[in-house]
Protein backbone atom coordinates (compact mmCIF):
# COMPACT_ATOMS: atom_id res chain seq x y z
CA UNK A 1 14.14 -15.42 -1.34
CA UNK A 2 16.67 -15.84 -4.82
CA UNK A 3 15.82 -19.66 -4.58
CA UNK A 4 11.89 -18.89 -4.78
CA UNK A 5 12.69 -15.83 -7.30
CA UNK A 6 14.74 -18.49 -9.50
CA UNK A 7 11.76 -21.21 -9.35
CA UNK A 8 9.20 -18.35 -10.24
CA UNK A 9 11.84 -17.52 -13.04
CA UNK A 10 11.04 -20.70 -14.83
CA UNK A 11 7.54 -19.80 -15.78
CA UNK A 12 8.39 -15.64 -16.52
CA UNK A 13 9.70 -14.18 -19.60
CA UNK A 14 12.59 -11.67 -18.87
CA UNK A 15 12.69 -9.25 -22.16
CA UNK A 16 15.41 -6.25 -22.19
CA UNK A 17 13.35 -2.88 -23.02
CA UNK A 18 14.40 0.71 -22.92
CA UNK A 19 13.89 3.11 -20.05
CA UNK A 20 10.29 4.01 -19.91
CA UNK A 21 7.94 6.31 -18.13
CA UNK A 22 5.45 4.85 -16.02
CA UNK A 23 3.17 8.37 -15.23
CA UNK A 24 0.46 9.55 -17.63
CA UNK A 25 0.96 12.75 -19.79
CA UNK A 26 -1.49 14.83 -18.17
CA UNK A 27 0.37 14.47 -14.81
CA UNK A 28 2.21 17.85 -13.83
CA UNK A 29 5.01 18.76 -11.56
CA UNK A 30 4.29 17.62 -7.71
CA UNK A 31 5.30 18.64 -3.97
CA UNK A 32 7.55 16.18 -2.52
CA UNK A 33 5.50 14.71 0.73
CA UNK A 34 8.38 14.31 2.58
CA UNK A 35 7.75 15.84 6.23
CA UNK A 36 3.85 15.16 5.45
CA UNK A 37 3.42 12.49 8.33
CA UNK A 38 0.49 13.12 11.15
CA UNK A 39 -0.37 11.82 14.01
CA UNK A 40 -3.87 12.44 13.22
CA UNK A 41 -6.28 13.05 10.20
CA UNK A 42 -5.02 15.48 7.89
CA UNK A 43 -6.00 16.33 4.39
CA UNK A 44 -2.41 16.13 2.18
CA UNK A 45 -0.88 13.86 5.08
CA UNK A 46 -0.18 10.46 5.79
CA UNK A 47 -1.55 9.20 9.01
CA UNK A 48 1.32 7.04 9.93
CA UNK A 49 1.13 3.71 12.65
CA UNK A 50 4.71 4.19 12.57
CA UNK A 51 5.90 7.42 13.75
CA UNK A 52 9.69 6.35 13.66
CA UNK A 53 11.96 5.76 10.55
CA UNK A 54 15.38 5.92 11.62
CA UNK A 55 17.46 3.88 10.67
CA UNK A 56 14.92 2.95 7.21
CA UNK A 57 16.77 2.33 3.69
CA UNK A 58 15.39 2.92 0.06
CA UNK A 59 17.05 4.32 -3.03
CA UNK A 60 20.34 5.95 -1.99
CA UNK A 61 19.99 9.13 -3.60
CA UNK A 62 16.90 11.36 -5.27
CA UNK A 63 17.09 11.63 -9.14
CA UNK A 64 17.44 15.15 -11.23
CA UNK A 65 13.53 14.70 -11.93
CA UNK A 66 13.20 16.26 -7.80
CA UNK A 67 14.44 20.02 -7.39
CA UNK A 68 13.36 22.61 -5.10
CA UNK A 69 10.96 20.43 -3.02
CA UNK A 70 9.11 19.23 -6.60
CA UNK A 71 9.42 16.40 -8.45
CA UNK A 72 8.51 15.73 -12.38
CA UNK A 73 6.87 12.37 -12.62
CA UNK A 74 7.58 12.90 -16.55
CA UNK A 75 11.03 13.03 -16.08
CA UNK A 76 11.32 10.27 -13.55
CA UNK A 77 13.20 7.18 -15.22
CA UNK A 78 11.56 3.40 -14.45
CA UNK A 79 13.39 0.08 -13.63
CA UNK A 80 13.64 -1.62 -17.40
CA UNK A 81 12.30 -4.80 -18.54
CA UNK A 82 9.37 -6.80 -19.17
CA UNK A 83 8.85 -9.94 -17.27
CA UNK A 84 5.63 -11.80 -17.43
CA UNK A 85 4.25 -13.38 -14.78
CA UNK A 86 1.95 -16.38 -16.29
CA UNK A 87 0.94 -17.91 -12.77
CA UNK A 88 -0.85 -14.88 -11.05
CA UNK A 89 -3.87 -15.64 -9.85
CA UNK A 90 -6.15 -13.66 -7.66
CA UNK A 91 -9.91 -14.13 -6.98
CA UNK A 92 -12.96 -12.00 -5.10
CA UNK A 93 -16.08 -13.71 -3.92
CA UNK A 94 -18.71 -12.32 -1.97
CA UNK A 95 -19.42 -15.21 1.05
CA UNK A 96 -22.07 -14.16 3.23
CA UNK A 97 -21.40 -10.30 4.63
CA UNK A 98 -17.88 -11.01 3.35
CA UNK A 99 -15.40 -10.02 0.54
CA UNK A 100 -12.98 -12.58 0.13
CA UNK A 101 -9.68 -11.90 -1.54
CA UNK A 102 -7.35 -14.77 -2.45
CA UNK A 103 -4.27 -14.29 -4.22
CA UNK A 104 -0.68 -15.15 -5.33
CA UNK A 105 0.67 -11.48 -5.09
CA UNK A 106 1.79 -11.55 -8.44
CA UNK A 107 0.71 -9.23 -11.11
CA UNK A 108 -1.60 -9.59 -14.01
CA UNK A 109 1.01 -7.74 -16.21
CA UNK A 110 4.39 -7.38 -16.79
CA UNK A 111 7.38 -5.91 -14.41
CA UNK A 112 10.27 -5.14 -14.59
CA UNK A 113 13.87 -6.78 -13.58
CA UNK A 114 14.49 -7.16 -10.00
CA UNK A 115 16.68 -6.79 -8.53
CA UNK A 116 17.98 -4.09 -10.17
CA UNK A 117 20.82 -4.70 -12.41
CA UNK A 118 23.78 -2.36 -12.37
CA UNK A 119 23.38 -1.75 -16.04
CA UNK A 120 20.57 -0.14 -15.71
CA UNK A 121 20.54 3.53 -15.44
CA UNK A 122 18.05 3.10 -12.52
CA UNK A 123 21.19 1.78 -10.38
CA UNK A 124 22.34 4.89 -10.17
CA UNK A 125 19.68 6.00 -7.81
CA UNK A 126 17.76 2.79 -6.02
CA UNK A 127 19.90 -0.56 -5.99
CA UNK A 128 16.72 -2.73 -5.07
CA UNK A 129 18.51 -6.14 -4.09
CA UNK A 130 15.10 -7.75 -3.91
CA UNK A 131 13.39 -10.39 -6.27
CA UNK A 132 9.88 -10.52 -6.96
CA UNK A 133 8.10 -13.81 -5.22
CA UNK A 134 4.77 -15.60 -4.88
CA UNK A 135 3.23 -14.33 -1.61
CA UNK A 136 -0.03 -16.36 0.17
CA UNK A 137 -2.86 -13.61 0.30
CA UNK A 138 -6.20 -13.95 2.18
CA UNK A 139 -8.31 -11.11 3.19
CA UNK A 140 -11.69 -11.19 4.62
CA UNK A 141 -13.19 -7.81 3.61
CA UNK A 142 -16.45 -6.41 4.76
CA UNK A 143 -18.71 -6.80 1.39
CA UNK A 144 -20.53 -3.64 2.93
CA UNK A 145 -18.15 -1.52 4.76
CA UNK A 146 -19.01 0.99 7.65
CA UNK A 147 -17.60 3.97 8.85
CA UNK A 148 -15.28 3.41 12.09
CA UNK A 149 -16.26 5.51 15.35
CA UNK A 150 -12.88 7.48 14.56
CA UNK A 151 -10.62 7.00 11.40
CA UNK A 152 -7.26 5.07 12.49
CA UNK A 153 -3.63 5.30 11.03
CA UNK A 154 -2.31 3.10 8.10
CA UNK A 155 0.44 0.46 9.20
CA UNK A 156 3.55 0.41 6.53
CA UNK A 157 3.43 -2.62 4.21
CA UNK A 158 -0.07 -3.55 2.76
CA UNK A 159 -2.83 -0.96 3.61
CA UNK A 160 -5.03 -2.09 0.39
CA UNK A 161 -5.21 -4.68 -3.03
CA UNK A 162 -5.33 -4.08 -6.19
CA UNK A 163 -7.40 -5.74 -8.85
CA UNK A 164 -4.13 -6.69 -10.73
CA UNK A 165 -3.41 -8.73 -8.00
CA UNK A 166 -0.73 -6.78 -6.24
CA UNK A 167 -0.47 -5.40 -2.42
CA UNK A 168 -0.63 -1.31 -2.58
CA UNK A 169 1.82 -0.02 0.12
CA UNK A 170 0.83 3.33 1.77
CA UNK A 171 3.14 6.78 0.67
CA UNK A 172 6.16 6.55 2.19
CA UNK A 173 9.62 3.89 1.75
CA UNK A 174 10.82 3.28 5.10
CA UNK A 175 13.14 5.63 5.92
CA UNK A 176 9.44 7.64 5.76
CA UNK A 177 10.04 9.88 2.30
CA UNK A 178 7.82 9.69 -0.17
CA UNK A 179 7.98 6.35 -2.30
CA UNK A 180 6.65 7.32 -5.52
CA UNK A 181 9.38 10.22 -5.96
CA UNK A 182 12.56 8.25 -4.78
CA UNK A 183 12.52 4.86 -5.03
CA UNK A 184 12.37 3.52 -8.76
CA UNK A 185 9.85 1.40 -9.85
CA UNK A 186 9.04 -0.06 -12.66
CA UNK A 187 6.79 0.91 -16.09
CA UNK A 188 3.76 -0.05 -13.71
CA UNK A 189 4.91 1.64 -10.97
CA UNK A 190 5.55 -1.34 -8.58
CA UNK A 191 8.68 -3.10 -7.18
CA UNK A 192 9.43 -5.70 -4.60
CA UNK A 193 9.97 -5.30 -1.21
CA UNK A 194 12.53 -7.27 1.22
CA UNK A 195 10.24 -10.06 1.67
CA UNK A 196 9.70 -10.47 -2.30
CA UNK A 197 6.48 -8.86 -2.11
CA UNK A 198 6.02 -6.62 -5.27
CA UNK A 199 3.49 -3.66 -4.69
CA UNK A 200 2.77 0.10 -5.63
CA UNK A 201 2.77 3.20 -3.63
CA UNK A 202 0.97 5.63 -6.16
CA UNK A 203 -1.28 4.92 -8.85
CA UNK A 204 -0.48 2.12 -11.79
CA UNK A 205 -0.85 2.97 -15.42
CA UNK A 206 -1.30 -1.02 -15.84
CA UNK A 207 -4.25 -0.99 -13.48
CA UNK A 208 -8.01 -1.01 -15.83
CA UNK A 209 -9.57 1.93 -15.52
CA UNK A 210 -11.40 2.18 -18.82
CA UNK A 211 -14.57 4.40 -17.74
CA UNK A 212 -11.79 6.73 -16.54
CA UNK A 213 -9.91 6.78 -19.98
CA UNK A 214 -13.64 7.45 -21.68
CA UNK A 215 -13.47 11.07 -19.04
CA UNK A 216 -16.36 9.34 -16.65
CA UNK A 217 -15.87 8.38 -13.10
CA UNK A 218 -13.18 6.27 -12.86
CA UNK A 219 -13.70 2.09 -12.38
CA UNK A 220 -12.78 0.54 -9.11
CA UNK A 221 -9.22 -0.45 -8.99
CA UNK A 222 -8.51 -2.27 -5.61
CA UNK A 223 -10.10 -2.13 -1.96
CA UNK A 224 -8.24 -1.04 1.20
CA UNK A 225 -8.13 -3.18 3.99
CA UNK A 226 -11.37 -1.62 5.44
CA UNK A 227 -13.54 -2.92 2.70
CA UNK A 228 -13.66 0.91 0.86
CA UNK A 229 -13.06 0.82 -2.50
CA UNK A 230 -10.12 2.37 -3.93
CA UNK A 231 -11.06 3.85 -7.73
CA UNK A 232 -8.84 5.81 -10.13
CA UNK A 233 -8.07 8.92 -10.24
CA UNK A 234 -11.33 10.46 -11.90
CA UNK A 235 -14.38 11.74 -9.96
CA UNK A 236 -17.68 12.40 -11.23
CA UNK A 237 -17.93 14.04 -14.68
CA UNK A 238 -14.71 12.81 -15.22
CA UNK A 239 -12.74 15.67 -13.17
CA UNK A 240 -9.06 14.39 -12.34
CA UNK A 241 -9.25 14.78 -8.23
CA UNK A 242 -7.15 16.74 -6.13
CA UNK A 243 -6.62 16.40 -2.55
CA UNK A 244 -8.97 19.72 -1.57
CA UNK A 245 -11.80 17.35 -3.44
CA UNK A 246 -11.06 14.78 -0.68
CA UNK A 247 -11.23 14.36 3.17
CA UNK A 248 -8.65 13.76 5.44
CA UNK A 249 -8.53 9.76 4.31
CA UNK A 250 -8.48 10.28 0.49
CA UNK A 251 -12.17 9.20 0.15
CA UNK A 252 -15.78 11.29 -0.10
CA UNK A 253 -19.23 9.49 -0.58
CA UNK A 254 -21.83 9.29 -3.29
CA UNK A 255 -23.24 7.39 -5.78
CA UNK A 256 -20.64 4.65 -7.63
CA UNK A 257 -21.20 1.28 -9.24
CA UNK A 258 -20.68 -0.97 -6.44
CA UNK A 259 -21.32 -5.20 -7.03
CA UNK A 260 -23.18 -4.78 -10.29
CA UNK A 261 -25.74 -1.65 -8.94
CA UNK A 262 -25.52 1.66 -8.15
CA UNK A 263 -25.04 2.37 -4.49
CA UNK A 264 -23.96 5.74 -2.00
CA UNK A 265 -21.18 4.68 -0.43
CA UNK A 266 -17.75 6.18 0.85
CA UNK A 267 -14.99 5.50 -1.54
CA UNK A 268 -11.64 6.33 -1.87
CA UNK A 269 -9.49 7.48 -5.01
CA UNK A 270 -5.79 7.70 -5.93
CA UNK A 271 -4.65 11.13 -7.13
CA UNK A 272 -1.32 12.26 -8.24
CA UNK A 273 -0.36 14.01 -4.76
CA UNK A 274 0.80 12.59 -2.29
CA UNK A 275 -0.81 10.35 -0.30
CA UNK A 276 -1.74 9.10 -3.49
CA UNK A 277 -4.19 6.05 -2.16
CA UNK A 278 -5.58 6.65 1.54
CA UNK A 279 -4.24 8.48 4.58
CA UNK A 280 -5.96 7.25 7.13
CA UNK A 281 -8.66 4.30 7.46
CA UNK A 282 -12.34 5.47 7.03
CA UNK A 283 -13.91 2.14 8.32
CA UNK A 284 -12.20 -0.57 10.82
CA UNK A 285 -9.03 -2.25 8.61
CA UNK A 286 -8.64 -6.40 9.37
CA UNK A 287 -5.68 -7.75 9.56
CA UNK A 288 -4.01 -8.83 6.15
CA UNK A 289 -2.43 -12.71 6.57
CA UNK A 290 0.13 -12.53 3.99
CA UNK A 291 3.31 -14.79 3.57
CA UNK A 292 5.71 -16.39 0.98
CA UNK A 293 5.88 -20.09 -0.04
CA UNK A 294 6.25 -21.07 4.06
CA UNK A 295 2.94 -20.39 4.69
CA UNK A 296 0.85 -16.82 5.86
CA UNK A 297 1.77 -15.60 9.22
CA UNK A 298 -1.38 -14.55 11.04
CA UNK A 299 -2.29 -11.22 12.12
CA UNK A 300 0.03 -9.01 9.40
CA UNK A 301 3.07 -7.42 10.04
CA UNK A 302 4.01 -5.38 13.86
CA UNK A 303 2.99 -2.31 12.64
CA UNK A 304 -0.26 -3.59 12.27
CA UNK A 305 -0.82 -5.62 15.08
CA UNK A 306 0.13 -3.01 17.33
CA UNK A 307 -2.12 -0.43 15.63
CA UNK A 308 -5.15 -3.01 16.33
CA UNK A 309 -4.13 -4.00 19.84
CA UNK A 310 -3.77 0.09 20.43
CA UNK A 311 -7.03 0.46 18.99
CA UNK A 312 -9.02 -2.16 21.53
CA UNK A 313 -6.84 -0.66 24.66
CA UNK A 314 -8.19 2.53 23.51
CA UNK A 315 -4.40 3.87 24.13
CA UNK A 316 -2.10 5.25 21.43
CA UNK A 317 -0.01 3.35 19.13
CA UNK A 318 3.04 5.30 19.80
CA UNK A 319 2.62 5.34 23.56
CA UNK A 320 2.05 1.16 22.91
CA UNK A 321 4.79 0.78 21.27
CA UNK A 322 7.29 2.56 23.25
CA UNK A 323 5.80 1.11 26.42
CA UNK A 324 6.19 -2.65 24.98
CA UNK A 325 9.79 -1.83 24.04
CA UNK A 326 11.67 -3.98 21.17
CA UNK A 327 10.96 -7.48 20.87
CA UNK A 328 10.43 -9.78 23.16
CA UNK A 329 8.03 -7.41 24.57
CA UNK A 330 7.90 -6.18 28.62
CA UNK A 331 4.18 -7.06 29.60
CA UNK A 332 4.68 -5.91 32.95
CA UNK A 333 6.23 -2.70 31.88
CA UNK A 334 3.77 -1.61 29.81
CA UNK A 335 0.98 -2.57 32.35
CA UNK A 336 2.69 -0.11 34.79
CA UNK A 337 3.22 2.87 31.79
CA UNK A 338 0.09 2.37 30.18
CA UNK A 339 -2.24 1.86 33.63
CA UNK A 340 -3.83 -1.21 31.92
CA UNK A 341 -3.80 -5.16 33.33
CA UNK A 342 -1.22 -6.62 32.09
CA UNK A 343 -3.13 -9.54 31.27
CA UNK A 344 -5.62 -6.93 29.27
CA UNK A 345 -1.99 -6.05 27.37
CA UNK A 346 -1.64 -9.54 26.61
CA UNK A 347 -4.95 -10.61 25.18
CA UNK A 348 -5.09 -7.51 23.51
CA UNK A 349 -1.87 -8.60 21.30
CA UNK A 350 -2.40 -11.96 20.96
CA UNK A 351 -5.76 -11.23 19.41
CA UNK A 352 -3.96 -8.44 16.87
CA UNK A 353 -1.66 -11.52 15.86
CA UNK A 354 -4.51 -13.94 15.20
CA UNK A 355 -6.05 -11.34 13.25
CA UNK A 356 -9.20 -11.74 15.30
């Protein structure tokens, strides 16, 4: 990962900057969502795959800007620095019924230094080790999306893209507390994960949302891995959204500007509480190959592939992953817990993988 970060480094400008705020004024005091995991649709609540987090790591310890189960998004301090990232490149094209996303996972605008130096007051709190680095993205989006039969949880890691060019991450870090108020991130409210892949959890000041800064619906920002858009945080008329405006999944439906005309269609928004992008998936998510420099592995990461193999057994993910056990995974045993063919088990995940 610090060889790729240091060949990336070559082409990025690393400036020093003060501490900065990455939230807009207008953003007040917020509930901490920590405890706000479901198993099931819930408006305010994540809809987890992953219903475990022990054992998860993020920043070590919450900042003074989170007291009495709020925290102050004003007061929160950001990871300093400005470094440029020349090379991104991301591109959408409409082929056939399809939305194709290709990207380098690096943003259109500047970030700051990672990992986190320990002169910077944001050590103090979250001691992100990890570098940013170029990432192989290719999603194959429905250009029309549908509504699922039933909504379905969001895996950790990607759950959506944004039109910057970076990966949006659902609410919560992995020890499952919620992101946006304890980790630190930077002035546009992204970081890197373990695997060098920088994302947000929350909505970016750095993301274009110019109808939304003229107090009109906001512009599309990103789609989730169902095909949905994802716009700002402005609704019709201009009215900054709240979660009681929203349904269980963080979208509603009517008329937006959707490929150049104006079309109905379900939509989701970021808001300032938490979930703060979706929390749960309104239409059918595909699989999200992502990699580094190595090459994409098919199929997404385990959360994922075990939330689309549950989701063609027609069993839960929890019950299918406890049943599989750690990795390598017992076949046989989950055939016998789960009442399934084992060979039913088996197709079942190797299709999830292949992203099929």
């Amino acid at each position: 990962m610090h060889r790729q970060f240091f060949r990336l480094a070559i082409a990025a400008v690393a400036v020093a900057t003060p501490v900065a705020y990455a939230h807009d004024v207008g953003i007040g005091p917020q509930p901490l969502g920590d405890g706000k995991v479901s198993s099931e649709p819930k408006v305010g609540y994540l809809w987890s795959c992953r219903t475990s987090f022990g054992g998860g790591v993020g920043a070590h310890r919450l900042g003074p800007w989170a007291r009495d189960g709020v925290w102050h998004p004003k007061e929160k301090i950001t990871v300093r620095g400005a470094v440029n990232w020349p090379n991104a490149s991301i591109s959408l094209a409409v082929e056939g019924a399809q939305r194709v996303v290709r990207a380098n996972g690096l943003p259109k605008h500047a970030t700051g230094v990672f990992p986190i130096g320990r002169d910077d007051p944001a050590y103090q709190f979250d001691r992100n080790p990890n570098a940013i680095a170029a990432q192989t993205a290719l999603l194959r989006l429905p250009a029309v999306p549908v509504a699922a039969a039933k909504p379905s949880c969001v895996p950790m890691g990607m759950i959506g893209f944004a039109l910057t060019g970076v990966a949006i991450f659902n609410a919560v870090d992995a020890a499952g507390r919620d992101a946006p108020a304890y980790e630190i991130q930077d002035a546009c409210s992204g970081h890197p994960e373990r695997g060098g892949t920088y994302h947000y959890h929350d909505y970016s000041a750095c993301m274009t949302d110019e109808a939304g800064k003229a107090g009109r619906h906001s512009d599309l920002v990103g789609y989730a891995l169902d095909g949905y858009g994802i716009f700002g945080p402005k609704g019709e008329g201009g009215k900054r959204l709240h979660n009681a405006d929203l349904d269980a999944c963080h979208g509603h439906t009517h008329e937006v500007a959707w490929d150049g005309e104006k079309r109905t269609i379900y939509h989701y928004h970021f808001t300032d509480e938490y979930p703060y992008s979706i929390g749960c998936f309104a239409g059918t998510p595909v699989n999200q190959p992502q990699g580094g420099p190595g090459g994409p592995p098919p199929g997404g990461g385990p959360d994922q592939v075990l939330a689309v193999a549950a989701r063609e057994l027609g069993v839960d993910v929890a019950r299918l992953r406890a049943a599989i056990g750690p990795p390598p995974p017992d076949f046989a045993r989950a055939a016998r817990e789960l009442g399934l063919r084992e060979a039913r088990i088996r197709t079942a995940m190797q299709r999830a993988r292949a992203g099929r």
